[in-house]
C-alpha atoms as a PDB file:
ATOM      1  CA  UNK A   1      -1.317 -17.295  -9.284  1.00  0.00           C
ATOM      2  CA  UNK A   2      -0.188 -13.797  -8.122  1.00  0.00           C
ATOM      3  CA  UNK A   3       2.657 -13.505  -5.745  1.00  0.00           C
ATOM      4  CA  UNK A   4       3.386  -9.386  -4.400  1.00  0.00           C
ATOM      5  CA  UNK A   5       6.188  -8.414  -2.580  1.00  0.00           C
ATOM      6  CA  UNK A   6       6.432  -5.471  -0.752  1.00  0.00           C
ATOM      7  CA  UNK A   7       9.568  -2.874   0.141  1.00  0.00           C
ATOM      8  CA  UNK A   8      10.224   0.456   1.408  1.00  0.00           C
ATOM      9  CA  UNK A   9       9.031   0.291   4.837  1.00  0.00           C
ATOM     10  CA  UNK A  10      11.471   1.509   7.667  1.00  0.00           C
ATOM     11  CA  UNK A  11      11.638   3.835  10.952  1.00  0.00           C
ATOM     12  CA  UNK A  12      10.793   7.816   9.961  1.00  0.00           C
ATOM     13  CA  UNK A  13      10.578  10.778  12.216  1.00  0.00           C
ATOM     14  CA  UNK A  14       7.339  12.316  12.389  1.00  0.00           C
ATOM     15  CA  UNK A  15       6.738  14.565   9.441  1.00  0.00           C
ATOM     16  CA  UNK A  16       9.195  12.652   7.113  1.00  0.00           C
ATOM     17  CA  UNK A  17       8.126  10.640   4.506  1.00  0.00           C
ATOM     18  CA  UNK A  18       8.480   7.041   2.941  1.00  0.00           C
ATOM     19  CA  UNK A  19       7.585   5.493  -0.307  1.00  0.00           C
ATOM     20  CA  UNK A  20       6.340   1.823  -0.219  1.00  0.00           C
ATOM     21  CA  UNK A  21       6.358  -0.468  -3.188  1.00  0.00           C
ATOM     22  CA  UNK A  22       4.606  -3.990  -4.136  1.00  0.00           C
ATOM     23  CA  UNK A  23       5.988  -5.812  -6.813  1.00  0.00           C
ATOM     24  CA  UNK A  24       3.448  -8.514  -8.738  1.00  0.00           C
ATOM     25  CA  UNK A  25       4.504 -11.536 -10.180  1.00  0.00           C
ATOM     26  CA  UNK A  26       2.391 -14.231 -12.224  1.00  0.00           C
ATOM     27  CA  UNK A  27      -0.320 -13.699 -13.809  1.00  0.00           C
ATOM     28  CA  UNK A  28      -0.805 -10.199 -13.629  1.00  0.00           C
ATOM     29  CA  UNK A  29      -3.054  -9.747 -16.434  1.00  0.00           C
ATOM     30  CA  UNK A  30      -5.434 -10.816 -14.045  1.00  0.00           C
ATOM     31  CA  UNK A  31      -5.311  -8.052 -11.447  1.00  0.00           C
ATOM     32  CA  UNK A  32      -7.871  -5.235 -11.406  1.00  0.00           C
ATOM     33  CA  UNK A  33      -7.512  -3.072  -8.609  1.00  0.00           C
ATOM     34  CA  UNK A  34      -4.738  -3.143  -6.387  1.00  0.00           C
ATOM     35  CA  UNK A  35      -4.274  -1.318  -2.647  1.00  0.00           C
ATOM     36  CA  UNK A  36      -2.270  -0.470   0.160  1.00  0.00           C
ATOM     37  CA  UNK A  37      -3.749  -1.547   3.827  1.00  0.00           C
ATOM     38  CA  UNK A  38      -2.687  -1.325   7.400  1.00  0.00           C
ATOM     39  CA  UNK A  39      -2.730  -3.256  10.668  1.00  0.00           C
ATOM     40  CA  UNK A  40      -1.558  -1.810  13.702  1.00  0.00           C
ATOM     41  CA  UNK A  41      -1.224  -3.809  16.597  1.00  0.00           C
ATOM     42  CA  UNK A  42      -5.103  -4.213  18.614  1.00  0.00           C
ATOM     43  CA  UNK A  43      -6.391  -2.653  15.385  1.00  0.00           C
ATOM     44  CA  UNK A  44      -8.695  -4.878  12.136  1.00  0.00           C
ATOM     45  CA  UNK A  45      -6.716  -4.092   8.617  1.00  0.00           C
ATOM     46  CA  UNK A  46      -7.998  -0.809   7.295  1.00  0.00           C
ATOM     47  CA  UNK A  47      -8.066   0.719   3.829  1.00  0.00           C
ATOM     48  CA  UNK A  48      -4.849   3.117   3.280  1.00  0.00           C
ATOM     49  CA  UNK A  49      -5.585   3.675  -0.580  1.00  0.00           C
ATOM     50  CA  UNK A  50      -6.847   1.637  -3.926  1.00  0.00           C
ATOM     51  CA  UNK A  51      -5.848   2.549  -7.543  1.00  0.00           C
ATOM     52  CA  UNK A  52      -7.771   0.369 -10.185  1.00  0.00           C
ATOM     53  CA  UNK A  53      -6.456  -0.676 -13.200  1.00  0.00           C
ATOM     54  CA  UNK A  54      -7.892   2.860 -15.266  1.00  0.00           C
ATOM     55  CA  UNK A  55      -5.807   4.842 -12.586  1.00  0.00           C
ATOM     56  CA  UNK A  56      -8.902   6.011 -10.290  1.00  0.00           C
ATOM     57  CA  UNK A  57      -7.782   6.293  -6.379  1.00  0.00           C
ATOM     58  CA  UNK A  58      -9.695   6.575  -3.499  1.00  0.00           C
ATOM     59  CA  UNK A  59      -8.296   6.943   0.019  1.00  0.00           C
ATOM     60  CA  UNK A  60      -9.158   6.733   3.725  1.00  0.00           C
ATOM     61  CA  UNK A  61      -9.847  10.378   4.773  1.00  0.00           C
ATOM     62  CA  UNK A  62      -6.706  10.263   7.455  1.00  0.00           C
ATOM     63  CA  UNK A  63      -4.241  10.006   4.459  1.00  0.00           C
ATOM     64  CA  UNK A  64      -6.055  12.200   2.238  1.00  0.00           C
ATOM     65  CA  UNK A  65      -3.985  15.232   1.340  1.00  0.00           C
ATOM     66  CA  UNK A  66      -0.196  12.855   2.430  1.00  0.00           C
ATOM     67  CA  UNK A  67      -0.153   9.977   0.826  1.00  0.00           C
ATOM     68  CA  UNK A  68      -0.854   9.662  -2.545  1.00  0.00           C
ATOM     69  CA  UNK A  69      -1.180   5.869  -4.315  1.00  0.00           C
ATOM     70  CA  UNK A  70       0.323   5.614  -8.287  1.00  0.00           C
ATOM     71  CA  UNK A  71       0.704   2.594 -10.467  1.00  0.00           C
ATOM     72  CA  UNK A  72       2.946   1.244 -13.644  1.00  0.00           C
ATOM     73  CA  UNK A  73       1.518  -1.368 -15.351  1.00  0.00           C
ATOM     74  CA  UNK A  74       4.699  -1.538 -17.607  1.00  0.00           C
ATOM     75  CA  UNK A  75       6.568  -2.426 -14.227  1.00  0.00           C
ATOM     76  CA  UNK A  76       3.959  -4.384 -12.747  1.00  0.00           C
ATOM     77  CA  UNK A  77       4.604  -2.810  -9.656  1.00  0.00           C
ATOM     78  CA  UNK A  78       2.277  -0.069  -7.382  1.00  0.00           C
ATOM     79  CA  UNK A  79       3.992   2.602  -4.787  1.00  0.00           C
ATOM     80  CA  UNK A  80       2.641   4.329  -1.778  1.00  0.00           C
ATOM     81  CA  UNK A  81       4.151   7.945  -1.254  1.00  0.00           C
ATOM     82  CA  UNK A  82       3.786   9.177   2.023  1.00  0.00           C
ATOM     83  CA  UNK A  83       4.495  12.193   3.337  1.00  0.00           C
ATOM     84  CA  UNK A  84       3.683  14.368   6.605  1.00  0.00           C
ATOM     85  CA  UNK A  85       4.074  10.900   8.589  1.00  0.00           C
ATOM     86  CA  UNK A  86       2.244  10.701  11.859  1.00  0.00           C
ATOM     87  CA  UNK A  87       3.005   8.413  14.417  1.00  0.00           C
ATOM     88  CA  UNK A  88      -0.602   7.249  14.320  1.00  0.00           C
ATOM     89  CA  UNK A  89       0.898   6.152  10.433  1.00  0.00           C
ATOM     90  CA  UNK A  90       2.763   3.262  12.479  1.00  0.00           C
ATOM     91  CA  UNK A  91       1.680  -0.215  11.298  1.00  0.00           C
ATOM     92  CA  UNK A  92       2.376  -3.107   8.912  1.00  0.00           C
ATOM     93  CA  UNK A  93       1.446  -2.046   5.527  1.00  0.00           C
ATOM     94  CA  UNK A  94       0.317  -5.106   3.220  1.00  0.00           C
ATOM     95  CA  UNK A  95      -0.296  -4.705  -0.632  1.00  0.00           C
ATOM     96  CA  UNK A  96      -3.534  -6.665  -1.644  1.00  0.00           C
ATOM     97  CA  UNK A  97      -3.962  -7.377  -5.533  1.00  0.00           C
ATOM     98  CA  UNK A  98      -7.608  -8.038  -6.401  1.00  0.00           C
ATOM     99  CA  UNK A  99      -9.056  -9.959  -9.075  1.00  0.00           C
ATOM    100  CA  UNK A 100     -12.309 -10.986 -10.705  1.00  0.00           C
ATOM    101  CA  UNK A 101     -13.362 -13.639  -7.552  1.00  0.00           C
ATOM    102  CA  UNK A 102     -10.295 -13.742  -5.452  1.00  0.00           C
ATOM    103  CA  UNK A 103      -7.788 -11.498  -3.665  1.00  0.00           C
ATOM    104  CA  UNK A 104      -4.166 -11.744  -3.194  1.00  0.00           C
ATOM    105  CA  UNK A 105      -2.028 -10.758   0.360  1.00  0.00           C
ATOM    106  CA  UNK A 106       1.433  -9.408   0.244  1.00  0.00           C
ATOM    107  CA  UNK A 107       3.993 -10.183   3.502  1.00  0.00           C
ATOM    108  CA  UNK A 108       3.596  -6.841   4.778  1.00  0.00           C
ATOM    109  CA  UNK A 109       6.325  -4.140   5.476  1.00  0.00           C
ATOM    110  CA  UNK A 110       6.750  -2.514   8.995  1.00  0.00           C
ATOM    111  CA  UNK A 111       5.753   1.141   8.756  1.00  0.00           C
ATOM    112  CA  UNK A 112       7.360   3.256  12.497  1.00  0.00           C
ATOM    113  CA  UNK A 113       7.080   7.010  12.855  1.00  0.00           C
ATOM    114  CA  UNK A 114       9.011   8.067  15.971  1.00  0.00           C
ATOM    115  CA  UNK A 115       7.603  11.184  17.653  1.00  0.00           C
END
């Protein structure tokens, strides 16, 4: 079992920036690529950024260029830097850990950028 717990979400002004972290627990040795998603309110879960286990990233093209995704394996843990924050950014950020077959959900941390 993997268990991921999430931190460093809060209320930002527009154009500040926040740094989100996910803690994994368990048995980590199992997780390949881990990612960052969103879910504002009306709106499916959408793809903020991946980082696989080598280090590659992709991103959704809205965050390109702001956020940027990083990972220590030492630590277990993977951060979110985001900077230039939008109020369009607003939205609960979850951490996902996948594996071979299955996939993991963290609690999700409240992301607000006032205008």
């Amino acid at each position: 079992q993997v268990q991921l717990v999430e931190s460093g979400g809060g209320l930002v002004q527009s154009g500040g920036s926040l740094r989100l972290s996910c803690a994994a627990s368990g048995s980590i040795n199992s997780i390949n690529t881990m990612g960052w998603y969103r879910q504002a309110p009306g709106n499916q879960r959408e793809l903020v950024a991946r980082i696989t286990k080598g280090g590659m990233t992709n991103y959704t093209d809205s965050v390109k260029g702001r956020f940027a995704i990083s990972r220590d394996n030492a630590k277990n843990t993977v951060y979110l830097q985001m900077n230039g924050l939008k109020p369009e950014d607003s939205a609960v950020y979850y951490c996902k850990a996948e594996r071979t077959f299955t996939w993991v959900w963290g609690q999700g941390t409240q992301v607000t950028v006032s205008s």
